[in-house]
N, C-alpha and C. Protein backbone atom coordinates (compact mmCIF):
# COMPACT_ATOMS: atom_id res chain seq x y z
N UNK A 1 16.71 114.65 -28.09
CA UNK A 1 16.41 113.87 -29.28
C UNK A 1 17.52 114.01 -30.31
N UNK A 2 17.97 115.24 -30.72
CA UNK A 2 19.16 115.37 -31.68
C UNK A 2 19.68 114.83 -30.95
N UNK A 3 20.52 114.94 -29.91
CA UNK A 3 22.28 115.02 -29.41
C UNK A 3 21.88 112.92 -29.27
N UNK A 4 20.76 112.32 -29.20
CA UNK A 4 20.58 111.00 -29.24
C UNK A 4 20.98 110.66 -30.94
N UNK A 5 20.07 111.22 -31.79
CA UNK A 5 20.25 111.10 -33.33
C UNK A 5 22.05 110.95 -33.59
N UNK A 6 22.48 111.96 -33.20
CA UNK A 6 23.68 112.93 -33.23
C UNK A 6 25.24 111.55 -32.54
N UNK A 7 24.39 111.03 -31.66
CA UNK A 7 25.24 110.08 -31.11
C UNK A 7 25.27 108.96 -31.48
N UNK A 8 23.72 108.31 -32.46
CA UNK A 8 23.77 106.76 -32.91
C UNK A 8 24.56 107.37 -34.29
N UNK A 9 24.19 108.65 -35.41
CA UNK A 9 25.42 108.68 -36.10
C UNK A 9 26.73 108.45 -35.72
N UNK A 10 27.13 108.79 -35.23
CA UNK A 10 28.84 108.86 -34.69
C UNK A 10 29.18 107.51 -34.52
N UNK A 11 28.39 106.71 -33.65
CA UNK A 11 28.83 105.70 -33.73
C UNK A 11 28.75 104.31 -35.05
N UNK A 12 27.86 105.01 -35.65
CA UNK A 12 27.85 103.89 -36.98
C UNK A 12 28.95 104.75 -38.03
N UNK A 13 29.46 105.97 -37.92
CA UNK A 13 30.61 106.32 -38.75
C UNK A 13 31.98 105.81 -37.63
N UNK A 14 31.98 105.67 -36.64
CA UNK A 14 33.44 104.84 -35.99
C UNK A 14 33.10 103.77 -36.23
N UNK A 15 32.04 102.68 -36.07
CA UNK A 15 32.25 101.81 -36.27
C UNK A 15 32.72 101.49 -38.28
N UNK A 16 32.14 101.77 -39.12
CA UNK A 16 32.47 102.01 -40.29
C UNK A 16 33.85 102.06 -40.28
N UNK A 17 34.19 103.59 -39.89
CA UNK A 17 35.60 103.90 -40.14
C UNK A 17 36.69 102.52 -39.76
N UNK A 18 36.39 102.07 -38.77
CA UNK A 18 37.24 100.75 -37.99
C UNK A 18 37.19 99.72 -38.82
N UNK A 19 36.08 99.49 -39.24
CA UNK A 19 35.85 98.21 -40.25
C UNK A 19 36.76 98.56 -41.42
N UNK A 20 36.61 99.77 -41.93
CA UNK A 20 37.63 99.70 -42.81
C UNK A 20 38.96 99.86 -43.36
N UNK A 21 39.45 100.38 -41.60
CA UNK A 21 40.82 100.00 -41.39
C UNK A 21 41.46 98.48 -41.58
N UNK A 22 40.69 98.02 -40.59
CA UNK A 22 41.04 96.52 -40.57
C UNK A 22 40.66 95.63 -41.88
N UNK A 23 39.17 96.09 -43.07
CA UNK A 23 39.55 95.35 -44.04
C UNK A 23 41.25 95.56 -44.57
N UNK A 24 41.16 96.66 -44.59
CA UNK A 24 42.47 97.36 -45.45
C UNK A 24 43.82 96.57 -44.91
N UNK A 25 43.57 96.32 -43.41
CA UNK A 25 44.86 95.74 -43.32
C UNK A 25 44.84 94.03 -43.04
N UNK A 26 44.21 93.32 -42.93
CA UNK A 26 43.62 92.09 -43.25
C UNK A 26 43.97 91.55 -44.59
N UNK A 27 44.56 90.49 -44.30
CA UNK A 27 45.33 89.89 -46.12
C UNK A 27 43.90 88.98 -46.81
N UNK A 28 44.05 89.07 -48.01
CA UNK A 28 43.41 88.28 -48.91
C UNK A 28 42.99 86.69 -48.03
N UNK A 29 41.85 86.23 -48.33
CA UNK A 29 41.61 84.99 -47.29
C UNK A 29 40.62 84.42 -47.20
N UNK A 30 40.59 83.86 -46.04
CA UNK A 30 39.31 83.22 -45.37
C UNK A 30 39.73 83.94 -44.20
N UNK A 31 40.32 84.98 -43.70
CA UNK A 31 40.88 85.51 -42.60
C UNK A 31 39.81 86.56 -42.83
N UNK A 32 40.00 87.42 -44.11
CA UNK A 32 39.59 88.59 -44.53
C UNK A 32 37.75 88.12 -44.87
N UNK A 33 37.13 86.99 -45.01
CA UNK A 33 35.49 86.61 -45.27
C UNK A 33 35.52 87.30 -43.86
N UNK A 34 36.28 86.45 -42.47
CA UNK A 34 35.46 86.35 -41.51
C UNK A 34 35.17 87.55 -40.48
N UNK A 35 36.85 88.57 -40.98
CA UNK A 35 36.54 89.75 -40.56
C UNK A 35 35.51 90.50 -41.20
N UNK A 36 35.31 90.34 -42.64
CA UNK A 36 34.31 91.10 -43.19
C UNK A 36 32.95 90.68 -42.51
N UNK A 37 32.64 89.32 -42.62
CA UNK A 37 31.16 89.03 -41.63
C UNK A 37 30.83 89.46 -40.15
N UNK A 38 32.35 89.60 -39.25
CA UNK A 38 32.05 90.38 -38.23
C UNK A 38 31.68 91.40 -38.44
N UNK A 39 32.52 92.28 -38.87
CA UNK A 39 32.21 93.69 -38.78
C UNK A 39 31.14 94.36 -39.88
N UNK A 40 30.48 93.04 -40.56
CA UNK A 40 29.13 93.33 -40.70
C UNK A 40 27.88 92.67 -39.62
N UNK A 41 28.37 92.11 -38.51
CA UNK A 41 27.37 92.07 -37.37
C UNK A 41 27.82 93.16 -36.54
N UNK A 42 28.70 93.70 -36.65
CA UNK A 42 29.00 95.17 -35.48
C UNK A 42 28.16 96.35 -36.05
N UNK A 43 28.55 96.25 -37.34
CA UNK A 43 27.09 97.22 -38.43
C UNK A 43 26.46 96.93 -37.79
N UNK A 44 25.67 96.16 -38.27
CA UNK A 44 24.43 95.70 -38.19
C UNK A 44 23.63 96.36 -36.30
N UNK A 45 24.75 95.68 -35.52
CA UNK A 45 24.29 96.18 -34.06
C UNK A 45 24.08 97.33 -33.95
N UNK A 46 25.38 98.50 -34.77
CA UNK A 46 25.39 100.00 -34.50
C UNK A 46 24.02 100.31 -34.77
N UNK A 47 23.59 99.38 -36.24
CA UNK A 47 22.19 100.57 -36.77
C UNK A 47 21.02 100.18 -36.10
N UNK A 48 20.88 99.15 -35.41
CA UNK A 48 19.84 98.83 -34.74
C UNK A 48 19.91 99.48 -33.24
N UNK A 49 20.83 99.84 -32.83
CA UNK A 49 21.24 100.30 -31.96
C UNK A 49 20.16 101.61 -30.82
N UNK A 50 19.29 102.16 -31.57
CA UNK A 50 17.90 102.82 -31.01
C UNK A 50 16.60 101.74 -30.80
N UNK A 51 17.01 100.90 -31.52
CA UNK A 51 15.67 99.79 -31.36
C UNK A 51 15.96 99.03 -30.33
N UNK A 52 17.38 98.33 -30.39
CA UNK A 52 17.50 97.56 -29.05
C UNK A 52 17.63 98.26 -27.71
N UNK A 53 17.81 99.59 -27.25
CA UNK A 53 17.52 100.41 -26.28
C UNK A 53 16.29 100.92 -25.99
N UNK A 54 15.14 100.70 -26.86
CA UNK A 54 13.95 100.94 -26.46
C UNK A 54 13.18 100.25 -25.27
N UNK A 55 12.46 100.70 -24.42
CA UNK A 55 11.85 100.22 -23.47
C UNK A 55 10.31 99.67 -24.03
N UNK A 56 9.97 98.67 -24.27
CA UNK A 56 8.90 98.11 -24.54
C UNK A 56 8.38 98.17 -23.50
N UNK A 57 8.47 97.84 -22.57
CA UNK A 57 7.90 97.97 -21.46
C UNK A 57 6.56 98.95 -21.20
N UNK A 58 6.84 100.17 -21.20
CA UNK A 58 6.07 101.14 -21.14
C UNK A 58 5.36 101.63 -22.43
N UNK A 59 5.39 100.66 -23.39
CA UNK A 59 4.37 100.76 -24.62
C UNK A 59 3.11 99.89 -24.14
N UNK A 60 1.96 100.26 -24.25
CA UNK A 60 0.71 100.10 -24.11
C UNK A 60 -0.54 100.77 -25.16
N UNK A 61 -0.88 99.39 -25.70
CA UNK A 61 -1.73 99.55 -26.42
C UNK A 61 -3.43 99.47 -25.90
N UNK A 62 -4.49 100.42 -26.70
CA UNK A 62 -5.69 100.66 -26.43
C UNK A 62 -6.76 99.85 -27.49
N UNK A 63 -6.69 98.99 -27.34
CA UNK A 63 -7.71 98.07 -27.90
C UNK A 63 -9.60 97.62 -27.82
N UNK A 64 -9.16 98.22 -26.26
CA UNK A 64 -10.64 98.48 -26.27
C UNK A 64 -12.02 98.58 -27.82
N UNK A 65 -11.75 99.67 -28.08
CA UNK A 65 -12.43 100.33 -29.08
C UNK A 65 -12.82 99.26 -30.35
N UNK A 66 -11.87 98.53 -30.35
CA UNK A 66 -11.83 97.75 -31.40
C UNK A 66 -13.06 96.80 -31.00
N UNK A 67 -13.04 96.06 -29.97
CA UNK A 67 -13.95 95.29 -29.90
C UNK A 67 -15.36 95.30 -30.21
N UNK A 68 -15.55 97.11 -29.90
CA UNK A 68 -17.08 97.17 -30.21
C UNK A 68 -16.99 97.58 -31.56
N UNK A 69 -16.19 97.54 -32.41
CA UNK A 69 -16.30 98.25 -33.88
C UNK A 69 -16.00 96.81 -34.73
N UNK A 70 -15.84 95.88 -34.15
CA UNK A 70 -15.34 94.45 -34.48
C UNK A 70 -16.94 93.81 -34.43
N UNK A 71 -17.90 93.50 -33.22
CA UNK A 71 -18.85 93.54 -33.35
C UNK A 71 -20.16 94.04 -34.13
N UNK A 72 -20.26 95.39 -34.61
CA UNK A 72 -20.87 96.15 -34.67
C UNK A 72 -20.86 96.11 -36.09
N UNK A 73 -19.75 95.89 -36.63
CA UNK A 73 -19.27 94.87 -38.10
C UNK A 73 -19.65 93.94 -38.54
N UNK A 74 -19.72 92.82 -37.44
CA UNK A 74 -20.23 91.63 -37.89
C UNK A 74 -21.99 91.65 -37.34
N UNK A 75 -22.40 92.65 -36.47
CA UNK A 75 -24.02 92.86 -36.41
C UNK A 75 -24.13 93.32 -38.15
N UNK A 76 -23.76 94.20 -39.20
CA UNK A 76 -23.98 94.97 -40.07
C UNK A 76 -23.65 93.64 -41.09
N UNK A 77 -22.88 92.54 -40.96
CA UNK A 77 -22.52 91.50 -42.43
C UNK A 77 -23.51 90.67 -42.05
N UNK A 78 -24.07 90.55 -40.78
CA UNK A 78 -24.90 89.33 -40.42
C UNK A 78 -26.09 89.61 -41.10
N UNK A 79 -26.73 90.86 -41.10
CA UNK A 79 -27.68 91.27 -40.97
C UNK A 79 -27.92 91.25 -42.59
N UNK A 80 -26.65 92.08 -43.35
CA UNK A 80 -27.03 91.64 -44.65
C UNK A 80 -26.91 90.91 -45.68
N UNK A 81 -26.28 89.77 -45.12
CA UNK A 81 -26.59 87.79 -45.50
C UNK A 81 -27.87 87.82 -44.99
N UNK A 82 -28.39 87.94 -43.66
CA UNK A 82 -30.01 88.00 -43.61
C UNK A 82 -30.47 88.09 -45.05
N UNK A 83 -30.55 89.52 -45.53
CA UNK A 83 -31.16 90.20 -46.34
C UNK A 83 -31.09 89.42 -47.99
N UNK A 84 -29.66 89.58 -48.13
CA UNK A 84 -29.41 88.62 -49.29
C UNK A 84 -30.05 87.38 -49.53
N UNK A 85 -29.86 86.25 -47.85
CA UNK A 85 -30.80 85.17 -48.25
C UNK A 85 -32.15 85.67 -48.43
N UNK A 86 -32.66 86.59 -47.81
CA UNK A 86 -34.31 86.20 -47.89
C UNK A 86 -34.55 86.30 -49.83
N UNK A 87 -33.52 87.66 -50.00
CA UNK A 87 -34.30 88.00 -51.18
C UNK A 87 -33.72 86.47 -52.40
N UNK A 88 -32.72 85.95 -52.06
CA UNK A 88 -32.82 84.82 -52.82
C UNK A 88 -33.83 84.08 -53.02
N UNK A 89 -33.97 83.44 -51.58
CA UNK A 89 -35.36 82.47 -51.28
C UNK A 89 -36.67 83.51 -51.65
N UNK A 90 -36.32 84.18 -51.62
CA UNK A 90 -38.12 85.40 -52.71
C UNK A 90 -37.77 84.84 -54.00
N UNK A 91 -36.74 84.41 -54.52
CA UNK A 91 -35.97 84.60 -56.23
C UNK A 91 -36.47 83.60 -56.39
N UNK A 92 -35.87 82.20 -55.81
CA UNK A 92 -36.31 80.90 -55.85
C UNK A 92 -37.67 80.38 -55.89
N UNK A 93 -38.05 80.92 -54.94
CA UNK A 93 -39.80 80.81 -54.91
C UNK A 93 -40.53 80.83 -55.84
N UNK A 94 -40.28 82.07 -56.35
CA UNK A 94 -40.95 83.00 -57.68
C UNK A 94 -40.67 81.84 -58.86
N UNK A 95 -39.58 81.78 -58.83
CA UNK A 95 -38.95 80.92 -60.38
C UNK A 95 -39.76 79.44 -59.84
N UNK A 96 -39.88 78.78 -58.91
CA UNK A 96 -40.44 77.40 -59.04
C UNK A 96 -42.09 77.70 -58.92
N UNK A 97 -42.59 78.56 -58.67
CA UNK A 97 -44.12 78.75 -59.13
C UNK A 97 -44.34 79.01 -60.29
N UNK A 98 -43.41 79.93 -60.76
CA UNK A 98 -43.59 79.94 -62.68
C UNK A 98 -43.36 78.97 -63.12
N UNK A 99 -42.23 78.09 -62.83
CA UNK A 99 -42.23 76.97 -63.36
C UNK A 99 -43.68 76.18 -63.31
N UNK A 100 -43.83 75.86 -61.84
CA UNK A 100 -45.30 75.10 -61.76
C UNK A 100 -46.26 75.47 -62.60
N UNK A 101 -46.68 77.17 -62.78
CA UNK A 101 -47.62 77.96 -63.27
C UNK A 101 -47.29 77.12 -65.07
N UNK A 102 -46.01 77.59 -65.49
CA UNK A 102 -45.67 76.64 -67.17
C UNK A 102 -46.33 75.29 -67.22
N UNK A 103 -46.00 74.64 -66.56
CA UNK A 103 -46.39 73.10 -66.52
C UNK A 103 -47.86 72.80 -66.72
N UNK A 104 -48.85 73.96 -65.56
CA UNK A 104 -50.18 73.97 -65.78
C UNK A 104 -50.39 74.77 -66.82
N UNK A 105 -49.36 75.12 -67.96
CA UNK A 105 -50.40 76.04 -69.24
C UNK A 105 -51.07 77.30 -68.90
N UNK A 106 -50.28 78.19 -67.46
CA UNK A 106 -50.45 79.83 -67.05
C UNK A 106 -49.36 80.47 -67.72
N UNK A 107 -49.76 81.68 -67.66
CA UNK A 107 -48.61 83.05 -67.92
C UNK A 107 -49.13 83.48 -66.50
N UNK A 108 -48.01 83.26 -65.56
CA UNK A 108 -47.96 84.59 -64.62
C UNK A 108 -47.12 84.91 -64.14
N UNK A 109 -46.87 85.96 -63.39
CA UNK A 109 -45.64 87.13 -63.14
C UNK A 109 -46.07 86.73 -61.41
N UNK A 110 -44.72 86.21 -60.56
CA UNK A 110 -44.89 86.07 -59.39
C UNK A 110 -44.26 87.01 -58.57
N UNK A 111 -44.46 87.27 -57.73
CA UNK A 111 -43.80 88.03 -56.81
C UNK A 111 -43.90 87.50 -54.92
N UNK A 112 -42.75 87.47 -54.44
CA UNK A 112 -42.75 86.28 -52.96
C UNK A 112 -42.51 87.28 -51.99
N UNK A 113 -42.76 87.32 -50.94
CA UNK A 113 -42.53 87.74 -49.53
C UNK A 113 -41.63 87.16 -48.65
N UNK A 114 -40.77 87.38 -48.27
CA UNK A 114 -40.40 86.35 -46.93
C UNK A 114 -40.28 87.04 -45.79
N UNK A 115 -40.18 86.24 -44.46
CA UNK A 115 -39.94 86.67 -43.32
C UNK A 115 -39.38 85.85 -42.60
N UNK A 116 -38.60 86.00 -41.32
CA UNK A 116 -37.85 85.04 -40.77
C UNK A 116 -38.67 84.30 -39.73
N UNK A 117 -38.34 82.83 -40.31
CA UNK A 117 -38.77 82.02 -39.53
C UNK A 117 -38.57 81.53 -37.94
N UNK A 118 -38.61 80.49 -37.42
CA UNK A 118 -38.75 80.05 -35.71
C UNK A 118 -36.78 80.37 -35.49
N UNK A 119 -36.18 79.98 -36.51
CA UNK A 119 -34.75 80.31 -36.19
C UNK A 119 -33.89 80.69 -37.19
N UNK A 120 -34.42 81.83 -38.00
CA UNK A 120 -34.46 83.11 -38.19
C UNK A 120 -33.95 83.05 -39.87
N UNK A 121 -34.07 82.00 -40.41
CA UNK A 121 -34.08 81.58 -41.32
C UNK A 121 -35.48 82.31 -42.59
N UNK A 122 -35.42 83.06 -43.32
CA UNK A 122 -35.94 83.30 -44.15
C UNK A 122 -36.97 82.19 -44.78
N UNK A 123 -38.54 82.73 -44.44
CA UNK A 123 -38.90 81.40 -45.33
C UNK A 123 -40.47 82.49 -46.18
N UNK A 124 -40.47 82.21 -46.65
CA UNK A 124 -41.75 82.71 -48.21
C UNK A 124 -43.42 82.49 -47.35
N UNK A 125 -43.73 84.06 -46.70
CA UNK A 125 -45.15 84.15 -46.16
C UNK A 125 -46.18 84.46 -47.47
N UNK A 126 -45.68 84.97 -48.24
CA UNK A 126 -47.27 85.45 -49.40
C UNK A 126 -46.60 85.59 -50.50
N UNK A 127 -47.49 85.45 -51.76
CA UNK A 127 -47.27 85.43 -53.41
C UNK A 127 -48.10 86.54 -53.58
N UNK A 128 -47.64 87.33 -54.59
CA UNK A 128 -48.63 88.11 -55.36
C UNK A 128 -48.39 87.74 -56.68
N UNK A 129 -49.31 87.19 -56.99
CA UNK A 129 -49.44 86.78 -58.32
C UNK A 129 -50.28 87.66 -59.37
N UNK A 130 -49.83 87.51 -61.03
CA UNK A 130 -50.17 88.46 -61.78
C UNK A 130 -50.36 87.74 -63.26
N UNK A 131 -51.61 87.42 -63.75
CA UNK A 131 -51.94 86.50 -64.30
C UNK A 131 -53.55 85.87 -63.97
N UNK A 132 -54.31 84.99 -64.96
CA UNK A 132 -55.47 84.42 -64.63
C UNK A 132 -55.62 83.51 -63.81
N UNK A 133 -57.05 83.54 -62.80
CA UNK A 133 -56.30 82.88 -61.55
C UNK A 133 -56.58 81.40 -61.87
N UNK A 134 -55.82 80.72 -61.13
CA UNK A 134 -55.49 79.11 -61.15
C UNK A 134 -56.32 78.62 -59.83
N UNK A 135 -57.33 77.77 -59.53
CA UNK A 135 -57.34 76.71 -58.65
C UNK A 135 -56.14 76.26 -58.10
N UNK A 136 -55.95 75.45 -58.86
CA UNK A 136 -55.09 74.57 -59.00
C UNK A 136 -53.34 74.63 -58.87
N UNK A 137 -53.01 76.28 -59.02
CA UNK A 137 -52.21 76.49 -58.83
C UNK A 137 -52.18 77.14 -57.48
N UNK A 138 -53.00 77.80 -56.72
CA UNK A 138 -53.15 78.37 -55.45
C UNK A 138 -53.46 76.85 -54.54
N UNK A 139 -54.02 75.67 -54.58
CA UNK A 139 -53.84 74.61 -53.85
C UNK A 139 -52.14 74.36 -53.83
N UNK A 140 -51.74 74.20 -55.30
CA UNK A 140 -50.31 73.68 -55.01
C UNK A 140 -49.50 74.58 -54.25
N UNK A 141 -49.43 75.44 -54.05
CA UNK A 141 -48.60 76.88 -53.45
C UNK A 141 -49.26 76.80 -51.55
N UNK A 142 -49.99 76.27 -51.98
CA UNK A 142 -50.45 76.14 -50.41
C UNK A 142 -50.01 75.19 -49.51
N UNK A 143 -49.98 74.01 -50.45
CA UNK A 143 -49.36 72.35 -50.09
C UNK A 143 -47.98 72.68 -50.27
N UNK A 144 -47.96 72.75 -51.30
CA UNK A 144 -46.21 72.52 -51.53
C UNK A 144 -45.16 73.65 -50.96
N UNK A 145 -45.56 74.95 -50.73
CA UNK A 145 -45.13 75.91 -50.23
C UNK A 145 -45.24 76.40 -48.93
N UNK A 146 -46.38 75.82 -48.07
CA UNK A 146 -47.17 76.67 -46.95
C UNK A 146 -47.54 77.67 -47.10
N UNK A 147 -47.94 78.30 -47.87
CA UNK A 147 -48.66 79.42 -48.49
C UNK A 147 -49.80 79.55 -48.10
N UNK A 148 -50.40 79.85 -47.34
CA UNK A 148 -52.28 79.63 -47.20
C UNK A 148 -53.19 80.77 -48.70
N UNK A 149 -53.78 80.11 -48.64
CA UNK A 149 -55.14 80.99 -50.22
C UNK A 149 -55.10 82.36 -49.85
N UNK A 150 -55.01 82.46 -48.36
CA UNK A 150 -55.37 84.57 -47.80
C UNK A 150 -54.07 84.82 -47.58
N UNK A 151 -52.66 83.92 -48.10
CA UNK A 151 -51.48 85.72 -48.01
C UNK A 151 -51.67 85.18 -49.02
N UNK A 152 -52.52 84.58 -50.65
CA UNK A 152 -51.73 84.50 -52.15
C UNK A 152 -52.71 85.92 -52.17
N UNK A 153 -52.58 86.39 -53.65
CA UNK A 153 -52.74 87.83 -53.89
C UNK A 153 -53.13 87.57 -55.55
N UNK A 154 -54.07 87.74 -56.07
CA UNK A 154 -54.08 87.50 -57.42
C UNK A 154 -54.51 88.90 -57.94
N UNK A 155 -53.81 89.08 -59.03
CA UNK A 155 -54.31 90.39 -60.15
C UNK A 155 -54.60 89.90 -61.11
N UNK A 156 -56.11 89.51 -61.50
CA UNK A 156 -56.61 89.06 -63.01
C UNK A 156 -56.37 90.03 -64.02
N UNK A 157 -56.22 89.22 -64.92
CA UNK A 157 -56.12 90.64 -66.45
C UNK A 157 -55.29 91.68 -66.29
N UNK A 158 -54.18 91.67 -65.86
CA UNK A 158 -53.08 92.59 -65.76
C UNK A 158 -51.74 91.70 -67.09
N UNK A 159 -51.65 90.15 -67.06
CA UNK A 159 -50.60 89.77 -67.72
C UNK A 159 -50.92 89.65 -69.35
């Protein structure tokens, strides 16, 4: 490994040293650009000179591993966009029954359930509602929501 180190030095100080013989003796020019641009591609070769002798060949990469940690990633982001939507569609829910609940002249405090639906889509199984109970508002939540009367949940005299 040294006496390799030991040998790409040497040769980027001869090549150096050479280059700057010949600037030195090279007249003022377009003679003297073009020697200077060579013997900055002879640089250039010396210092690359361990890279272009490398055997790629016998580099082999292990990728395996990745695949299941690549997966196992997107099982863990899938899962909590799952989560995020449902609890939105709980958010949404809640806010358009209060709304409804305003319109009919209630105060109540909603609270939504969801679970995933036929294709896996988050959809709103039960209300617990908190507030005096409504007819009228447990029909609409039933129609307009699919809500059936036995998952709503009422707490009288709590709001």
């Amino acid at each position: 490994m040294i006496a390799g180190v030991r040998s790409w030095l040497t040769s980027i100080t001869a090549v150096t040293l050479m280059l700057t013989v010949v600037q030195t003796l090279v007249p003022e020019g377009t003679l003297r650009k073009i020697t200077g641009f060579t013997g900055g591609l002879l640089l250039l070769a010396a210092l690359l000179q361990p890279v272009l002798r490398t055997d790629l060949g016998g580099l082999r990469l292990d990728l395996s591993g990745y695949g299941g940690a690549i997966e196992e990633r997107w099982a863990e982001l899938y899962t909590a966009g799952k989560e995020e939507l449902a609890a939105i569609i709980a958010e949404r829910t809640a806010a358009y029954i209060s709304d409804k609940a305003d319109a009919l002249g209630l105060e109540v405090t909603v609270r939504v359930e969801t679970e995933p639906g036929e294709e896996g889509t988050p959809l709103p199984v039960s209300a617990e509602l908190e507030g005096s109970y409504s007819q009228d508002l447990a029909d609409w939540i039933a129609g307009e929501l699919g809500i059936p009367a036995e998952r709503q949940v009422w707490h009288e005299g709590k709001n």
